[in-house]
Structures are given as C-alpha cells and as structure tokens.
C-alpha atoms as a PDB file:
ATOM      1  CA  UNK A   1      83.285   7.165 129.148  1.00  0.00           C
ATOM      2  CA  UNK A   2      82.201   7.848 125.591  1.00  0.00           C
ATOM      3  CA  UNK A   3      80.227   5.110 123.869  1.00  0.00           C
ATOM      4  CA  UNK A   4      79.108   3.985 120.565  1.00  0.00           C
ATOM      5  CA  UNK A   5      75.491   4.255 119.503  1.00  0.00           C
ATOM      6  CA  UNK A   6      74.280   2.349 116.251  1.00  0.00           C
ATOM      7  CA  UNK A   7      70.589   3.170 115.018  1.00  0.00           C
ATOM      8  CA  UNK A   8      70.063   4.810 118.600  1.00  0.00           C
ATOM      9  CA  UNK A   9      71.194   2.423 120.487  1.00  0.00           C
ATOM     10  CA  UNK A  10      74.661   1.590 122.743  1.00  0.00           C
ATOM     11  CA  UNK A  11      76.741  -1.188 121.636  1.00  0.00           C
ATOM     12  CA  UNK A  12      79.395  -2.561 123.024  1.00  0.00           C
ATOM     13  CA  UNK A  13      82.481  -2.098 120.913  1.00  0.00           C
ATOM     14  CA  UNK A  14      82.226  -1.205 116.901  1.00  0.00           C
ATOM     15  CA  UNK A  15      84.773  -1.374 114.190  1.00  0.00           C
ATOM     16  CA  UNK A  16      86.480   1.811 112.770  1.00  0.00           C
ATOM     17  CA  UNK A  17      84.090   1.727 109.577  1.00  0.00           C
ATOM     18  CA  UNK A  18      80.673   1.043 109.413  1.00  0.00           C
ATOM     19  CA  UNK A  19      80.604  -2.792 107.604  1.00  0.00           C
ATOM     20  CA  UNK A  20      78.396  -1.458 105.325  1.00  0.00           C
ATOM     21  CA  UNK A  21      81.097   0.500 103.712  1.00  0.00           C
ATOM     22  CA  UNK A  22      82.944  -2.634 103.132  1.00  0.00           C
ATOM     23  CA  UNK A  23      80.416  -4.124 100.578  1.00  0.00           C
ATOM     24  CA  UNK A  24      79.725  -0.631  98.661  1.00  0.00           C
ATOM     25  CA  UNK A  25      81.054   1.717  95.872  1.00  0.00           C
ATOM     26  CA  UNK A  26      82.228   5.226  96.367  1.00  0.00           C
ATOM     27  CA  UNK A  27      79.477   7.333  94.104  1.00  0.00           C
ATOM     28  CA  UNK A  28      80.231  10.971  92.489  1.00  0.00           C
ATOM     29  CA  UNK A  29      79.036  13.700  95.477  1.00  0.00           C
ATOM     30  CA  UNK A  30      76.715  16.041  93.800  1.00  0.00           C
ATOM     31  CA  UNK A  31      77.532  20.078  93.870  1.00  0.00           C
ATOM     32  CA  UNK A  32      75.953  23.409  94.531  1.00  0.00           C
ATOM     33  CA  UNK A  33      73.589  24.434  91.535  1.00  0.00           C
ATOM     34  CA  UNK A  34      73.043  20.544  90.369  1.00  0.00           C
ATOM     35  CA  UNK A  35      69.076  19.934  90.185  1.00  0.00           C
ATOM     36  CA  UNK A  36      69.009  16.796  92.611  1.00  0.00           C
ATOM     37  CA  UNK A  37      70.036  18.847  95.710  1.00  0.00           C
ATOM     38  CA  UNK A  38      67.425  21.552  95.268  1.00  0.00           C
ATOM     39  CA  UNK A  39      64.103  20.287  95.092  1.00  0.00           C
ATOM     40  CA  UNK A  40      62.470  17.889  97.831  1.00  0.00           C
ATOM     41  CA  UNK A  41      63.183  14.005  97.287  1.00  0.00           C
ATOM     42  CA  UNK A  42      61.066  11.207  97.194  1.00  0.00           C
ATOM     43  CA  UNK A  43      59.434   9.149  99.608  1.00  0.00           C
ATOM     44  CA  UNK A  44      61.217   6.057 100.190  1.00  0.00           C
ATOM     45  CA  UNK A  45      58.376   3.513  99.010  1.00  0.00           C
ATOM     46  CA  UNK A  46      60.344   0.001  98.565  1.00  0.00           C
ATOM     47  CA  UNK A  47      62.425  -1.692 101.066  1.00  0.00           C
ATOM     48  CA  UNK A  48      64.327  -3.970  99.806  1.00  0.00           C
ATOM     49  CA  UNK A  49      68.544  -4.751  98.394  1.00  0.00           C
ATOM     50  CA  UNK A  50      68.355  -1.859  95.683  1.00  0.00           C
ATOM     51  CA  UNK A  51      67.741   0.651  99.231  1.00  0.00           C
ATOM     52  CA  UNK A  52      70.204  -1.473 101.293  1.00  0.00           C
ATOM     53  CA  UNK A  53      73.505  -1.433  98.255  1.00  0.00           C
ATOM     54  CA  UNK A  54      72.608   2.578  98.081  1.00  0.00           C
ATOM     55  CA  UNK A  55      73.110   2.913 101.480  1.00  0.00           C
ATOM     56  CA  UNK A  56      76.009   0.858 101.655  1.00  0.00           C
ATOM     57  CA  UNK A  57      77.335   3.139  98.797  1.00  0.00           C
ATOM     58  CA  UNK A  58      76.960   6.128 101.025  1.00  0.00           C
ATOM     59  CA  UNK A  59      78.521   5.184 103.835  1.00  0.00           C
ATOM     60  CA  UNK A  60      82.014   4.090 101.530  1.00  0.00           C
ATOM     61  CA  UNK A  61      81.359   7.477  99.467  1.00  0.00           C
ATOM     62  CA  UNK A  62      80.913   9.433 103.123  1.00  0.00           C
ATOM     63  CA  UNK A  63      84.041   7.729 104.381  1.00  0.00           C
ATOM     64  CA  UNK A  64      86.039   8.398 101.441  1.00  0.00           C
ATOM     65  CA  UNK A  65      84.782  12.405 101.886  1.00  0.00           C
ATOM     66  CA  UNK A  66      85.635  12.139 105.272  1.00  0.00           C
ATOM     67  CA  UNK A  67      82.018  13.759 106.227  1.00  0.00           C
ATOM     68  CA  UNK A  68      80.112  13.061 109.377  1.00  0.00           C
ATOM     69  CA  UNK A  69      76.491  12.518 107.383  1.00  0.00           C
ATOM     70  CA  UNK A  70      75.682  12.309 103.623  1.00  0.00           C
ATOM     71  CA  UNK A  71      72.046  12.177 101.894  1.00  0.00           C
ATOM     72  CA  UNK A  72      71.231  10.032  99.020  1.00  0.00           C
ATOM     73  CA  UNK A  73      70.867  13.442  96.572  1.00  0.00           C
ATOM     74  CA  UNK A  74      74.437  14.268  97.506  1.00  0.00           C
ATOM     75  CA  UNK A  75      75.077  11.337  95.115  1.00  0.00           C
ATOM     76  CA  UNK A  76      72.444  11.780  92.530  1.00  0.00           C
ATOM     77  CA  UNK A  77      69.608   9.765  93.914  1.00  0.00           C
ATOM     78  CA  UNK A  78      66.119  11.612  94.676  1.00  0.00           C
ATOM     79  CA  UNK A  79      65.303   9.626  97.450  1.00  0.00           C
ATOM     80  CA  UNK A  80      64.755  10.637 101.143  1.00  0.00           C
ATOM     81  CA  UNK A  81      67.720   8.973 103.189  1.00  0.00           C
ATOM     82  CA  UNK A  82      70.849   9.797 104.582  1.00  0.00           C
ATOM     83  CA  UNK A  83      73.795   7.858 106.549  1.00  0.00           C
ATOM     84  CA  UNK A  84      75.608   9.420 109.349  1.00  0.00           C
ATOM     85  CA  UNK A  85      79.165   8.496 111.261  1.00  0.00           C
ATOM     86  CA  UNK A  86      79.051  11.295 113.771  1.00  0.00           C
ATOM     87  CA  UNK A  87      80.758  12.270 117.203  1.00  0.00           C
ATOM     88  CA  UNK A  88      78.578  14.177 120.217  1.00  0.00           C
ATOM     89  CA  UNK A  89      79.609  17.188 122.310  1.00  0.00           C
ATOM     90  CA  UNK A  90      79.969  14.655 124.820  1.00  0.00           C
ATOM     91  CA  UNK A  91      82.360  12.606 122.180  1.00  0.00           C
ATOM     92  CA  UNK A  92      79.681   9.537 121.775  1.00  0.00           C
ATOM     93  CA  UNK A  93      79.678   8.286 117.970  1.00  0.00           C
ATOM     94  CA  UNK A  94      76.608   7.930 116.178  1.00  0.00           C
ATOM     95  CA  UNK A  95      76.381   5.925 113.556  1.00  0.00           C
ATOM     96  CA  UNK A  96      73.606   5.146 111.069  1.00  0.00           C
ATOM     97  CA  UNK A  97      70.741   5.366 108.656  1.00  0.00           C
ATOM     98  CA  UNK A  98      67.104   7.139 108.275  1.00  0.00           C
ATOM     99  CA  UNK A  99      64.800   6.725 105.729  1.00  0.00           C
ATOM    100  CA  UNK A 100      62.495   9.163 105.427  1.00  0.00           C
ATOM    101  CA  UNK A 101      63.124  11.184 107.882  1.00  0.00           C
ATOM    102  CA  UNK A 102      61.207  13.707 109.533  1.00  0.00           C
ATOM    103  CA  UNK A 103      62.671  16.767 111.668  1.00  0.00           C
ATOM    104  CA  UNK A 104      60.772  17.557 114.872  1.00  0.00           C
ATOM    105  CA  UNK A 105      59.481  20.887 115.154  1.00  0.00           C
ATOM    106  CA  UNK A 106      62.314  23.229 117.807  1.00  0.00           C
ATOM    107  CA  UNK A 107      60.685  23.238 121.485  1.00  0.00           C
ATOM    108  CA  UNK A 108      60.540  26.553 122.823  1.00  0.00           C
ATOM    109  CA  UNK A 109      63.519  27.253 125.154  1.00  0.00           C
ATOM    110  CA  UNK A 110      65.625  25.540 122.908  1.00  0.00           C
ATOM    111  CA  UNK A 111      69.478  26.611 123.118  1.00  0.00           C
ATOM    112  CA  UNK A 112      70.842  27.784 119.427  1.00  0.00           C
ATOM    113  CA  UNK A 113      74.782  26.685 119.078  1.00  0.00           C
ATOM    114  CA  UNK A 114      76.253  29.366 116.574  1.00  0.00           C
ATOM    115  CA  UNK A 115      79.066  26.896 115.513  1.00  0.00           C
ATOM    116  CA  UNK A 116      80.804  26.058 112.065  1.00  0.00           C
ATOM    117  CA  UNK A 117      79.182  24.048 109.337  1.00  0.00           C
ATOM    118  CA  UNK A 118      80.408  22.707 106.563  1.00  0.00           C
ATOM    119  CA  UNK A 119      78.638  20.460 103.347  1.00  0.00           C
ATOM    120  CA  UNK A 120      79.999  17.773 101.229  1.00  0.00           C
ATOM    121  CA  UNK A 121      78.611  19.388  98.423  1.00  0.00           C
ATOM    122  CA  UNK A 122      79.731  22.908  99.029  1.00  0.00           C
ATOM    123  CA  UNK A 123      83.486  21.159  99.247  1.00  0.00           C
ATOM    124  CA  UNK A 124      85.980  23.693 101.378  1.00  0.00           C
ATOM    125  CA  UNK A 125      83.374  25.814 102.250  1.00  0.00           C
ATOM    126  CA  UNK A 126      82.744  26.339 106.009  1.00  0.00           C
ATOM    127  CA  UNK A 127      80.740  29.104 107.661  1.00  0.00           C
ATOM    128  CA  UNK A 128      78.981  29.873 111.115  1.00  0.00           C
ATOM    129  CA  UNK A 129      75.610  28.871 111.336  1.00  0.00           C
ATOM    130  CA  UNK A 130      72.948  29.041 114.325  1.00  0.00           C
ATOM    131  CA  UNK A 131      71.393  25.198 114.746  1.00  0.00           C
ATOM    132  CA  UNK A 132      69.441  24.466 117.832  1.00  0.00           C
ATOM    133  CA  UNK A 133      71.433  22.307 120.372  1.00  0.00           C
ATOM    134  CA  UNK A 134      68.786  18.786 120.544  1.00  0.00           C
ATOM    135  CA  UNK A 135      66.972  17.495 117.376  1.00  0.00           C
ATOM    136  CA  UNK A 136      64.847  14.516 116.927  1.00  0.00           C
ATOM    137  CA  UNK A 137      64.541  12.820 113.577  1.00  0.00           C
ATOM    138  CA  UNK A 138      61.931   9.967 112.948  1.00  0.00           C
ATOM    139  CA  UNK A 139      61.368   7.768 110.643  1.00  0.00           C
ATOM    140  CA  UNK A 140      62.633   4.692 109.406  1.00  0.00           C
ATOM    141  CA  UNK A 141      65.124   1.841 109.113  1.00  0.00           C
ATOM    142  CA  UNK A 142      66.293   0.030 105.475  1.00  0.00           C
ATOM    143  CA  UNK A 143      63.743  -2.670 106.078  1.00  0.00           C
ATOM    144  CA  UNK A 144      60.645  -0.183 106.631  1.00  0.00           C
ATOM    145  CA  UNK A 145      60.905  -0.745 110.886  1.00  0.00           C
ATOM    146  CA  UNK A 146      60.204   2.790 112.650  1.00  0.00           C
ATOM    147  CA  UNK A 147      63.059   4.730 114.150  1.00  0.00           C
ATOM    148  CA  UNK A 148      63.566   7.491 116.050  1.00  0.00           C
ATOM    149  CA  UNK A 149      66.747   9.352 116.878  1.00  0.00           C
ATOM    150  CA  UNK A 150      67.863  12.109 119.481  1.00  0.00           C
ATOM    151  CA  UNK A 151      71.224  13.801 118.862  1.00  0.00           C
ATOM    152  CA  UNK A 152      72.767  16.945 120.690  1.00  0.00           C
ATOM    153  CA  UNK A 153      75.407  19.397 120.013  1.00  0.00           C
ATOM    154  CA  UNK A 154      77.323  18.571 116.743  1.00  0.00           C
ATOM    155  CA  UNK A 155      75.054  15.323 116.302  1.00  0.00           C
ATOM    156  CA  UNK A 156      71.759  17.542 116.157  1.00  0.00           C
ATOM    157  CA  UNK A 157      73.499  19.733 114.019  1.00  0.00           C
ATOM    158  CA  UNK A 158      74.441  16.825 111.684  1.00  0.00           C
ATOM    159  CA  UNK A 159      70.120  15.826 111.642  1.00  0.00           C
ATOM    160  CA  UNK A 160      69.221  18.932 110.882  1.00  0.00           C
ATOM    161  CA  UNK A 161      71.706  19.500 108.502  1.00  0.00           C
ATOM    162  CA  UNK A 162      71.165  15.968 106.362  1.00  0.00           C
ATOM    163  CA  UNK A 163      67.300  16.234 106.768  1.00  0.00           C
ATOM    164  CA  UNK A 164      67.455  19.765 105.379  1.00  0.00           C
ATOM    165  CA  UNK A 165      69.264  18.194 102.656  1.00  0.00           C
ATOM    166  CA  UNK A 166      66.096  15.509 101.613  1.00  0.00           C
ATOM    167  CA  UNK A 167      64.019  18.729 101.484  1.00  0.00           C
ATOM    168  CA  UNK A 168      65.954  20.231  99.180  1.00  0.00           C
ATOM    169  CA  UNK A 169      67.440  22.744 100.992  1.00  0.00           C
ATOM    170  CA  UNK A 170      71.314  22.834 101.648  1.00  0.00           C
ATOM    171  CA  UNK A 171      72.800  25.294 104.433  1.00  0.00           C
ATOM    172  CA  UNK A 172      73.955  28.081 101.614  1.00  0.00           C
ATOM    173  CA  UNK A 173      70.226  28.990 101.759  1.00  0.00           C
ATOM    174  CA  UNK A 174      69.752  29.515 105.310  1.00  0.00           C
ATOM    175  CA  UNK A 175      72.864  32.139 105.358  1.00  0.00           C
ATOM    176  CA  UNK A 176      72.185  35.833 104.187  1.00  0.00           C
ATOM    177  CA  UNK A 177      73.640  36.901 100.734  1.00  0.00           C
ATOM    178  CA  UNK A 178      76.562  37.782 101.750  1.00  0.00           C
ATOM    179  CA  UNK A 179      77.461  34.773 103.831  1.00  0.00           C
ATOM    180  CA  UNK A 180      76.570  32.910 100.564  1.00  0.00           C
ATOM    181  CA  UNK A 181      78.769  34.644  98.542  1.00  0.00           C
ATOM    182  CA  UNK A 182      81.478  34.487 100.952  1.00  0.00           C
ATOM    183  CA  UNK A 183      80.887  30.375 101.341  1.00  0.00           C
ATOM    184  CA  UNK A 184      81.269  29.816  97.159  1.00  0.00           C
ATOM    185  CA  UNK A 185      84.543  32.060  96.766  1.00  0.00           C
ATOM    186  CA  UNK A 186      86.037  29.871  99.934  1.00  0.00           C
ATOM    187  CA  UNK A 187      84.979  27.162  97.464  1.00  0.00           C
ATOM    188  CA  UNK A 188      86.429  28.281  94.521  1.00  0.00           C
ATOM    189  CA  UNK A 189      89.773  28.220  95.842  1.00  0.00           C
ATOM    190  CA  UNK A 190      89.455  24.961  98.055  1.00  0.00           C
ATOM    191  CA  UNK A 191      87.247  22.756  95.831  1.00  0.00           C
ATOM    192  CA  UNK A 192      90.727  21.707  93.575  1.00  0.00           C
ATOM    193  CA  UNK A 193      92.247  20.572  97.464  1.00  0.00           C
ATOM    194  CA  UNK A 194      89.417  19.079  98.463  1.00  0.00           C
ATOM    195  CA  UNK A 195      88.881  16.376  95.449  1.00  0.00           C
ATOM    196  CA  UNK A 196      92.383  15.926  95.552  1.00  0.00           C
ATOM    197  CA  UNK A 197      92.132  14.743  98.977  1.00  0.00           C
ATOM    198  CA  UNK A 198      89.395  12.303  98.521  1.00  0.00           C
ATOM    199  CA  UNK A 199      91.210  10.739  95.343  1.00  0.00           C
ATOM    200  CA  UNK A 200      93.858  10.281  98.016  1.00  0.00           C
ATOM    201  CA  UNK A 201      91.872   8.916 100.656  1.00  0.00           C
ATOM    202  CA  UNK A 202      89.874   6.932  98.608  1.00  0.00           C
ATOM    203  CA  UNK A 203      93.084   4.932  97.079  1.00  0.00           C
ATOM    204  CA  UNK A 204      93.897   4.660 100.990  1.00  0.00           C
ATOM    205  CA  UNK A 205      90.890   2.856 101.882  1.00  0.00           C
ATOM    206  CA  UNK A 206      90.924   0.218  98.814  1.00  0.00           C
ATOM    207  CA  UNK A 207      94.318  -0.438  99.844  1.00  0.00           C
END
C-alpha cells in the first residue's frame, strides 16, 4: 500500500497540502534567461523564521503551479533550498524541504530512466531527458538538523532536477541544441495557458 513520507520518513496519514502552504504567499516563479536561475546560489547560513516563511512561500507558490518540487531561485531568492510534494514509481508521496543540498555522486551500474521532464520555469515545456533511477540528496532541515534523502524513479528525478536548479543549472542545459530550441518554441505557445492556469488555480486555493 502506498504511504506518505515527510522529511524521509513514513507517517501515518497527511493532509492534501503541506500546512506550510497554509501560512505562506504565492511568490512570482522566475523564467528562462532571468539571472537568479543561472548562476550557483548561496549557502544557507541562518536558520531561523525569515528561512522558515520562504519556505512556507514555496510550498503555496509550488501548489498553486501545480509542480512536484520548486527551488528558492525559481522565486527570486539566491539561496540553496528547495521544497518538494512528489509521488514515487511505486506511488509513495514525498514531501518536504532541503537546505543546502548536496547530490551524491551516480554509483556505477546505475539504471538511467529516459522519461519526460518538465520545469516550472520553462512553463509548457516538456522534453525527454535521461536521469539515473536512485539519487541521494543530503543536507539539511529549516532549523540547521542534518538530513538525508533517498528517492527513486520520478522522486530521484525530482532531486536531481531541484538540486541542479541551486547550482544554477536548469534541465534546458543538459539537452543538445536542438532539444533546447525545440523546449522554448513549445514554450512560446504554452507559456500564455500555463499562467492562465495558475491565476485559476491560485483563486481556487484562497477560496
């Protein structure tokens, strides 16, 4: 039976929306080309309520995007976190936060998945993309405690793809020039849709 994992670890039953995303704002999401999502971010150096309303600002503005992770320069801040609501191949949800996180190097033997991926900040946009099938993340919690988190299937994907984002890369630049190319134009003529859809969603959820 599928279960619910919070920070790593199983919990017995969890509400539809992390309660974090009850007490924040939704935040603009940052776009392809803006500074903040293509240089590395920050170290995370103070723990304290200014970290914890950020990433209960995430987690509303992730909701509202409908996304399964979202890093703190996807909404203009160059610091090295993201928030995650995400489902398993094995349809477990994983929900959470990492500061500072740091992406274990691929073990040999390691099975790629060459699977869709999409981007919050590439809105509409959503091209096939080789990740490998396990990834560990470390680092730590909002109050400076160390964490360490295992995902597989979409869920690794979904590490890799929000630490990637805290080094500055975003997926566009692991995809040939082509791909790229191909990724903007789907862009282009989704992007209008896709803000339309959050407005929408957003009005839903402060309902």
């Amino acid at each position: 039976m599928p279960r619910v994992f919070v920070q790593g670890g199983p919990v017995a039953e969890f509400p539809r929306y992390a309660p974090e995303s009850g007490r924040g704002r939704v935040r603009r999401i940052t776009e392809v080309g803006e500074e903040v999502l293509h240089k590395p971010c920050r170290d995370v150096t103070e723990f304290g309520p200014d970290l914890a309303a950020l990433i209960d600002d995430m987690f509303r503005t992730m909701y509202v995007a409908e996304g399964a992770g979202l890093a703190a320069n996807q909404v203009g801040v160059d610091l090295r976190l993201f928030v995650y609501d995400c489902p398993d191949d094995d349809g477990n949800r994983h929900v959470g936060h990492i500061v500072n996180p740091v992406l274990e190097s691929p073990l040999t033997g390691r099975r790629l998945l060459d699977e869709g991926e999409g981007c919050l900040s590439v809105p509409g946009a959503v091209m096939a993309l080789p990740r490998p099938d396990r990834a560990v993340v470390r680092g730590q919690d909002r109050d400076g405690n160390p964490l360490e988190i295992e995902g597989t299937g979409y869920f690794a994907r979904c590490l890799a793809h929000e630490t990637d984002h805290t080094n500055g890369y975003i997926y566009l630049d692991r995809l040939t020039k082509r791909e790229k190319k191909d990724a903007l134009r789907q862009m282009a003529d989704r992007r209008e849709e896709v803000h339309a859809r959050r407005s929408a969603r957003e009005a839903e959820l402060n309902a």
